[in-house]
Protein backbone atom coordinates (compact mmCIF):
# COMPACT_ATOMS: atom_id res chain seq x y z
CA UNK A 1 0.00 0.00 0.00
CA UNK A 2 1.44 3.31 -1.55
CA UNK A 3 1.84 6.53 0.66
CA UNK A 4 1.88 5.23 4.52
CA UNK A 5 3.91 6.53 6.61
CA UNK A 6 3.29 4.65 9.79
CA UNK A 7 0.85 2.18 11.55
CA UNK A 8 -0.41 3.28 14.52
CA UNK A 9 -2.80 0.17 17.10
CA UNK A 10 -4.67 0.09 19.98
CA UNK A 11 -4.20 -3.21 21.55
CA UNK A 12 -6.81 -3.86 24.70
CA UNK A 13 -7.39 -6.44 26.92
CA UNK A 14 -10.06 -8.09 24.17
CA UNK A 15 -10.16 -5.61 21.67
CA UNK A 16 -7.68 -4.73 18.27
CA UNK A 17 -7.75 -1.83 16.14
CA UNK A 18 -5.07 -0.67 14.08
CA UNK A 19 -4.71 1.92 11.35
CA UNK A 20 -2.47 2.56 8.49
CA UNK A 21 -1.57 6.65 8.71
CA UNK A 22 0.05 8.88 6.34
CA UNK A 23 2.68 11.80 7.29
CA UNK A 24 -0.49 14.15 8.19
CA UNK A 25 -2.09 11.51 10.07
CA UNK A 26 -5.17 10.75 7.47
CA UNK A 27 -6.22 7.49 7.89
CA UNK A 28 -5.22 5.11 4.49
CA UNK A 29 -6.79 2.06 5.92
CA UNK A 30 -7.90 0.24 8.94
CA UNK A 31 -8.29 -3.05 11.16
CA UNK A 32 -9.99 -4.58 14.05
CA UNK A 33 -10.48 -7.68 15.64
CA UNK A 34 -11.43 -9.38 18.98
CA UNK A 35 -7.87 -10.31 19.11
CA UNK A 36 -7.07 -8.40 22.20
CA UNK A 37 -4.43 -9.89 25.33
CA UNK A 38 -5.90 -13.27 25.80
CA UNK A 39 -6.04 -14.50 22.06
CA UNK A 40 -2.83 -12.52 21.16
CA UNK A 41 -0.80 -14.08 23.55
CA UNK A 42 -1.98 -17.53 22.60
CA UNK A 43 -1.64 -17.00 19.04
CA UNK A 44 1.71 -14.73 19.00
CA UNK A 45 1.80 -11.01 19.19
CA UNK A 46 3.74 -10.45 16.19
CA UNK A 47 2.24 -13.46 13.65
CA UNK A 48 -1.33 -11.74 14.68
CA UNK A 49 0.06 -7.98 13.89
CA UNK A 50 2.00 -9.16 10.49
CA UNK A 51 -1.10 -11.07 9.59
CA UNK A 52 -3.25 -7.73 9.65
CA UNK A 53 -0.79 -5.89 7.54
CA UNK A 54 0.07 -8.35 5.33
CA UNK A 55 -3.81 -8.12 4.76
CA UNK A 56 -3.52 -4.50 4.20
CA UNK A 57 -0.09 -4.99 1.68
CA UNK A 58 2.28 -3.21 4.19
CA UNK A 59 5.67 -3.54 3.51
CA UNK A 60 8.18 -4.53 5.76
CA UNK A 61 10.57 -1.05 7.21
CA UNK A 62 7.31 0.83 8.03
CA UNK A 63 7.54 1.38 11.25
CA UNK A 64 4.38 0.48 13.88
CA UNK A 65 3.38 2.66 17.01
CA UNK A 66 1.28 1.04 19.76
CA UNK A 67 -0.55 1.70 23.20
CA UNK A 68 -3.17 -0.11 25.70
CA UNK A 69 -2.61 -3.78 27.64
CA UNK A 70 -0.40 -4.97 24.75
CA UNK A 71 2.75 -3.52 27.23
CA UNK A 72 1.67 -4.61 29.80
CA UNK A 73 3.55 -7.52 32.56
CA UNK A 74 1.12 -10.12 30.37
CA UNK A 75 1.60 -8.15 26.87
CA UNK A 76 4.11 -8.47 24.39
CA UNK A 77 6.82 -6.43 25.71
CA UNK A 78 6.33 -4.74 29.12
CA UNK A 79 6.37 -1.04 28.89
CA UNK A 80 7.04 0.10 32.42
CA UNK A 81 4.95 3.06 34.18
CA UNK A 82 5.46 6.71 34.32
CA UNK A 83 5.25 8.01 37.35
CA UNK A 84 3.16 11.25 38.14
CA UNK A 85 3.41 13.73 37.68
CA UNK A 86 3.83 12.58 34.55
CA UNK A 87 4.67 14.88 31.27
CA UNK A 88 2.75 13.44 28.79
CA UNK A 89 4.80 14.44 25.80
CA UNK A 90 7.65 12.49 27.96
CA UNK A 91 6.15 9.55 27.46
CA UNK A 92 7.77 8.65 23.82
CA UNK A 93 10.81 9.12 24.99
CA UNK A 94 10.02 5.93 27.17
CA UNK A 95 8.60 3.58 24.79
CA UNK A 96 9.15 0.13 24.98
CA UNK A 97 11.29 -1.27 22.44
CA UNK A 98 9.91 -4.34 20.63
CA UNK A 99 12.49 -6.60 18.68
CA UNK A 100 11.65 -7.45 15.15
CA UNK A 101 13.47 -8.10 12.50
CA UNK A 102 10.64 -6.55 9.38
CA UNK A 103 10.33 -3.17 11.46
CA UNK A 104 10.71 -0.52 14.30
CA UNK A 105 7.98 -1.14 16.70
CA UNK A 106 7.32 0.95 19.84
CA UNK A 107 4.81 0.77 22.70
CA UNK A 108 4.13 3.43 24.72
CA UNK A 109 3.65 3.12 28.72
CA UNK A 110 1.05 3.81 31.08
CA UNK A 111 1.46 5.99 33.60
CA UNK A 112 1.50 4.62 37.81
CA UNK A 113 -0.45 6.99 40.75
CA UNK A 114 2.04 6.02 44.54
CA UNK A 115 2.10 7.38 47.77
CA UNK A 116 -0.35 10.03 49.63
CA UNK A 117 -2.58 9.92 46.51
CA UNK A 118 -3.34 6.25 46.77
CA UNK A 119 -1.70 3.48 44.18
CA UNK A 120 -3.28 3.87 41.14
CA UNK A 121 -2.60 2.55 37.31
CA UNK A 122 -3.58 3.49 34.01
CA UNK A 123 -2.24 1.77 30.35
CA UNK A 124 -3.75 3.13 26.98
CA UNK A 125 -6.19 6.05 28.67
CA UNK A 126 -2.83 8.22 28.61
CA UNK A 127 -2.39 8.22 24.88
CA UNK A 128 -5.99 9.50 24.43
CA UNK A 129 -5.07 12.65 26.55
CA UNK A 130 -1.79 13.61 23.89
CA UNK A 131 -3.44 15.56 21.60
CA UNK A 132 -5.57 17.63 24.34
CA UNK A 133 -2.43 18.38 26.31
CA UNK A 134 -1.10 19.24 22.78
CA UNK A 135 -4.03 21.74 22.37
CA UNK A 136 -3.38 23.35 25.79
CA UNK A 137 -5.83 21.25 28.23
CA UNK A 138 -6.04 22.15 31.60
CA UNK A 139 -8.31 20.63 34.23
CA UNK A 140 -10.20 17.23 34.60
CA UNK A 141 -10.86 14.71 32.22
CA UNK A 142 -12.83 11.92 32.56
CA UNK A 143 -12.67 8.63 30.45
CA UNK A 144 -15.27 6.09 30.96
CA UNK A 145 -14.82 2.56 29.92
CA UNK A 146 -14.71 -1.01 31.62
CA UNK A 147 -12.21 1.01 34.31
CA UNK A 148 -13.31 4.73 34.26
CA UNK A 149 -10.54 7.20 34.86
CA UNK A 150 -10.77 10.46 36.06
CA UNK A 151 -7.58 12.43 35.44
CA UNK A 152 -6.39 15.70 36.81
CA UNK A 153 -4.11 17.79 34.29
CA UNK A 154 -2.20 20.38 35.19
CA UNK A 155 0.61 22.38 33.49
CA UNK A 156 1.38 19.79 30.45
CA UNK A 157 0.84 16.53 33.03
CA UNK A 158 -0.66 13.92 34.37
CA UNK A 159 -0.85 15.33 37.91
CA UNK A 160 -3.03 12.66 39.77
CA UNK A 161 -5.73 10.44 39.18
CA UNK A 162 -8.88 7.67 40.38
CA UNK A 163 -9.81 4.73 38.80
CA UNK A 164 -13.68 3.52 38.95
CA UNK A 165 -14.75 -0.27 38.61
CA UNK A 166 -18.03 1.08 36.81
CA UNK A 167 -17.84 -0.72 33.72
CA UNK A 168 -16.75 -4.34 34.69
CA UNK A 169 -19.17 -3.55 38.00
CA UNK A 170 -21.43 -3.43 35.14
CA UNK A 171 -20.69 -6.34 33.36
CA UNK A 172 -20.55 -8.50 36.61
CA UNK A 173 -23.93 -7.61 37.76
CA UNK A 174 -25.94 -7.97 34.59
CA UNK A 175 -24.07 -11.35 33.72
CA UNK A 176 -22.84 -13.42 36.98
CA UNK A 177 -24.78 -11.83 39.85
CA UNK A 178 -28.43 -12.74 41.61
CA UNK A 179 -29.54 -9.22 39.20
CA UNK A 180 -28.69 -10.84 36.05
CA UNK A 181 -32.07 -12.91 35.87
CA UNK A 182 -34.09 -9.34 36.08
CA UNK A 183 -32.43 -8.15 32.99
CA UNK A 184 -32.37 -10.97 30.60
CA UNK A 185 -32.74 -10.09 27.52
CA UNK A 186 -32.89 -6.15 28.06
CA UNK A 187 -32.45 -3.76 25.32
CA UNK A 188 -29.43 -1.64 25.35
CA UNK A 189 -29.98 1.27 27.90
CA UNK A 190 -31.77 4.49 26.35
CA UNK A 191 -30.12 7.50 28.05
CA UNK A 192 -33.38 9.47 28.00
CA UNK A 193 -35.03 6.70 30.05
CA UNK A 194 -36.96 7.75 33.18
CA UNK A 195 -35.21 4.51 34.71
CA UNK A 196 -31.58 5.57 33.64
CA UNK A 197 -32.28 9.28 35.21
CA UNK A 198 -34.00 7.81 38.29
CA UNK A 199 -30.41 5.60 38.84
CA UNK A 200 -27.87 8.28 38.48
CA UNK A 201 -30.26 10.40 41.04
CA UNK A 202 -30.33 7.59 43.17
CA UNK A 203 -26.34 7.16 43.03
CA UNK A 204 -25.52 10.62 43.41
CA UNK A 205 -27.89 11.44 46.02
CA UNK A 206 -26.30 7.89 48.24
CA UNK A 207 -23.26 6.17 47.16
CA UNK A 208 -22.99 4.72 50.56
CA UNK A 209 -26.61 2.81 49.99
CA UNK A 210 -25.70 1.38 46.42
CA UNK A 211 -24.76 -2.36 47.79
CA UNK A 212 -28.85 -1.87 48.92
CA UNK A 213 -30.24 -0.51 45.81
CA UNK A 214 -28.35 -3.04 43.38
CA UNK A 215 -30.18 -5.88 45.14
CA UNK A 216 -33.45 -3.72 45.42
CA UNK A 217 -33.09 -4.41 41.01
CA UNK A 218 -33.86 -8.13 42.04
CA UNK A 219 -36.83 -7.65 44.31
CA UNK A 220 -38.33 -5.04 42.08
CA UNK A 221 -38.34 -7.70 39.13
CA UNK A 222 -39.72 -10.26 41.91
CA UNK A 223 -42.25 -8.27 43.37
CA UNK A 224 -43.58 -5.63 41.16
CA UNK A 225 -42.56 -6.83 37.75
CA UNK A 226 -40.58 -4.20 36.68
CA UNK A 227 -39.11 -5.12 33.10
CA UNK A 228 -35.27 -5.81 31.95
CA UNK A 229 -34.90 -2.64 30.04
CA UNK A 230 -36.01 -0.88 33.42
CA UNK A 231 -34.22 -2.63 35.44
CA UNK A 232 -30.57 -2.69 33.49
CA UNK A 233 -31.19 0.94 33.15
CA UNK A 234 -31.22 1.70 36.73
CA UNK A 235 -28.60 -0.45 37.14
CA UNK A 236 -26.24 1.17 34.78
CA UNK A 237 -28.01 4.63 36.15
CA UNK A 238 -27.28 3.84 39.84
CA UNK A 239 -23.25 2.57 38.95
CA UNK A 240 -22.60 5.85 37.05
CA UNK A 241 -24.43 8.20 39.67
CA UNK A 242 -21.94 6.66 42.34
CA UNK A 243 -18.83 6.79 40.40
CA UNK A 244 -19.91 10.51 39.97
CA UNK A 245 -20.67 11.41 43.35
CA UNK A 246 -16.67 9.66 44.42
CA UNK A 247 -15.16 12.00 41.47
CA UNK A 248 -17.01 15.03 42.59
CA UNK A 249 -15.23 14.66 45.96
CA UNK A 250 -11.15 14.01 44.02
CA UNK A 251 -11.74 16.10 41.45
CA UNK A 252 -14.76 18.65 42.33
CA UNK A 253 -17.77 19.96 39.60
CA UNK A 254 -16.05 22.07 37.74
CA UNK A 255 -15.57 21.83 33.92
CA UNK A 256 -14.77 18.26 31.98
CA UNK A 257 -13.13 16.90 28.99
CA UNK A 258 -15.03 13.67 28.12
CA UNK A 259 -13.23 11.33 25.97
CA UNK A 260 -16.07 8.55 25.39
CA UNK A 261 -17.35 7.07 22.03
CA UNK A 262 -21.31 5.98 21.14
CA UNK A 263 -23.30 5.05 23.46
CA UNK A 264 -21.10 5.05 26.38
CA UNK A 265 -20.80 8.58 25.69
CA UNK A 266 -24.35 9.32 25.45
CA UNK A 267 -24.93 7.99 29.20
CA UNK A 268 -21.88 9.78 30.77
CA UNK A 269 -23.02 13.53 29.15
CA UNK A 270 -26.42 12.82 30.43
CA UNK A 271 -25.61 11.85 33.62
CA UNK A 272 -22.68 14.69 33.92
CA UNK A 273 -25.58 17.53 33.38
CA UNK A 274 -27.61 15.74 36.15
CA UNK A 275 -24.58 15.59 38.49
CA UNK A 276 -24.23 19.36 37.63
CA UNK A 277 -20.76 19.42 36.42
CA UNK A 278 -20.39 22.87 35.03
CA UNK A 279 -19.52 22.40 31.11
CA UNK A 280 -19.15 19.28 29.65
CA UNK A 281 -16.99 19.10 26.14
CA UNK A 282 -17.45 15.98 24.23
CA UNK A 283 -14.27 14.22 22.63
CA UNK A 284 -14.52 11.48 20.61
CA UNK A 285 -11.81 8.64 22.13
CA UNK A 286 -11.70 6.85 18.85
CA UNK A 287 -10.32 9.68 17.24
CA UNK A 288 -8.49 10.86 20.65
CA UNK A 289 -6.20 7.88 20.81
CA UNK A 290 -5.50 7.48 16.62
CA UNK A 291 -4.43 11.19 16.91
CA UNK A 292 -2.22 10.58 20.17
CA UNK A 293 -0.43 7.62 18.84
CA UNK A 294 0.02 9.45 15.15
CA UNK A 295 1.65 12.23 17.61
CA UNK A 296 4.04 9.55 19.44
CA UNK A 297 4.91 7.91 15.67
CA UNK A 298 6.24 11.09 14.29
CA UNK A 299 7.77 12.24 17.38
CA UNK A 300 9.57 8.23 17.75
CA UNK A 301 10.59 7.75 14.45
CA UNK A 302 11.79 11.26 13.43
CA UNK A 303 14.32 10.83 16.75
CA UNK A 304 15.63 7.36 15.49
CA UNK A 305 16.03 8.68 11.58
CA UNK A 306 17.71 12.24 12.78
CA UNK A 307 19.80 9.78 15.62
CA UNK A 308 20.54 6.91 12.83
């Protein structure tokens, strides 16, 4: 394939998605898969990444940027933590080196939270932050996901952070957990829903009484009938509500960047407003984290070509 510069890929804990960038960071083609930590590792971290550009006709010497669980202890090459405060733009300076013999590969690290603060991690959310600290970004960011972060930048770093079990909370209940039976078979949760509002009120209004009100969603379906797409919307209402009354108290109500895609992004603007937050600007992640790692690739590979 003609006219790419460098690949740039996302590498999760189940999730793949890579993208074939020129120098301007236009996207020249694209791949994903389900072949995130667990199936990579079994089937080889580098035979699954040369398969997907072989598929795309990349040649061998172009050289690959990645971020996310794929450098981490279980990943393909352990990319150790930053410590914060943590200068953001310092972090492709610390990329993990990844032997190969068809191209330069890098992986960028996460950064680690120690001491006072209270031990903290994060590995791929850091990458979607680049190009907002490149446009100037001050203040809070949150990032929602299976383990929401909210992130506190200040002068050009990562200057603290909290992580929030919502989304794998989430997952637990609805699938492996005496709830799941009251949402079988529940549509996907309408932001707008009376039951969705009613949770994140809920939530916000009594963190400390959410171990009550999850098993309340059993009794209701028990007792009064209420139906799954009720039900998992109050559930998903009541999780969020909590994890926004805990980041009210580390990071306040002030202004926040939210870096969130579809639907999840649709729930957390919704129940931001509700939570009164004061402005609320939307940024795609998608986009966020292509646009980070395109940053890190030109940054990288000019270095090594000027250093050569």
């Amino acid at each position: 394939m003609g006219g790419v510069s460098h690949i740039v890929v996302d590498w999760g804990t189940s999730s793949f998605r890579l993208w074939a960038l020129d120098r301007d960071g236009a996207v020249l083609a694209e791949r994903r898969s389900a072949q995130g930590l667990a199936a990579s590792g079994t089937e080889g971290f580098e035979r699954v990444l040369e398969a997907h550009l072989d598929a795309l006709g990349i040649a061998e010497g172009v050289p690959v940027m990645m971020c996310g669980m794929v450098g981490s202890r279980a990943g393909w090459v352990e990319a150790a933590y930053v410590a914060t405060p943590a200068g953001l733009d310092g972090l492709t300076e610390k990329a993990a080196h990844v032997p190969s013999p068809r191209r330069l590969i890098r992986i960028l690290p996460g950064i680690a939270q120690r001491g006072a603060a209270g031990a903290d991690v994060m590995r791929g959310e850091e990458t979607q932050l680049l190009p907002l600290i490149r446009d100037g970004f001050e203040g809070v960011a949150c990032l929602p996901g299976t383990h929401s972060k909210w992130v506190r930048v200040e002068g050009g770093t990562v200057a603290g952070f909290a992580t929030f079990l919502t989304g794998e909370l989430f997952h637990l209940l609805r699938s492996a957990s005496v709830v799941a039976p009251a949402v079988e078979g529940a549509a996907a949760v309408d932001p707008d829903s009376d039951a969705f509002a009613q949770g994140v009120e809920d939530g916000l209004a009594a963190p400390e009484l959410l171990g009550r009100d999850l098993f309340r969603l059993r009794a209701g379906w028990l007792l009064a009938g209420t139906s799954p797409d009720a039900t998992l919307a109050r559930l998903s209402g009541l999780l969020i509500g909590a994890e926004l009354a805990g980041a009210a108290r580390v990071a306040g109500t002030g202004p926040v960047a939210l870096i969130a895609s579809g639907a999840t992004a649709a729930l957390y603007r919704t129940a931001l407003t509700r939570a009164g937050f004061a402005a609320v600007t939307l940024h795609d992640a998608e986009d966020c984290v292509r646009a980070g790692l395109h940053a890190a690739a030109l940054k990288a590979f000019r270095l090594e070509r000027i250093t050569a």
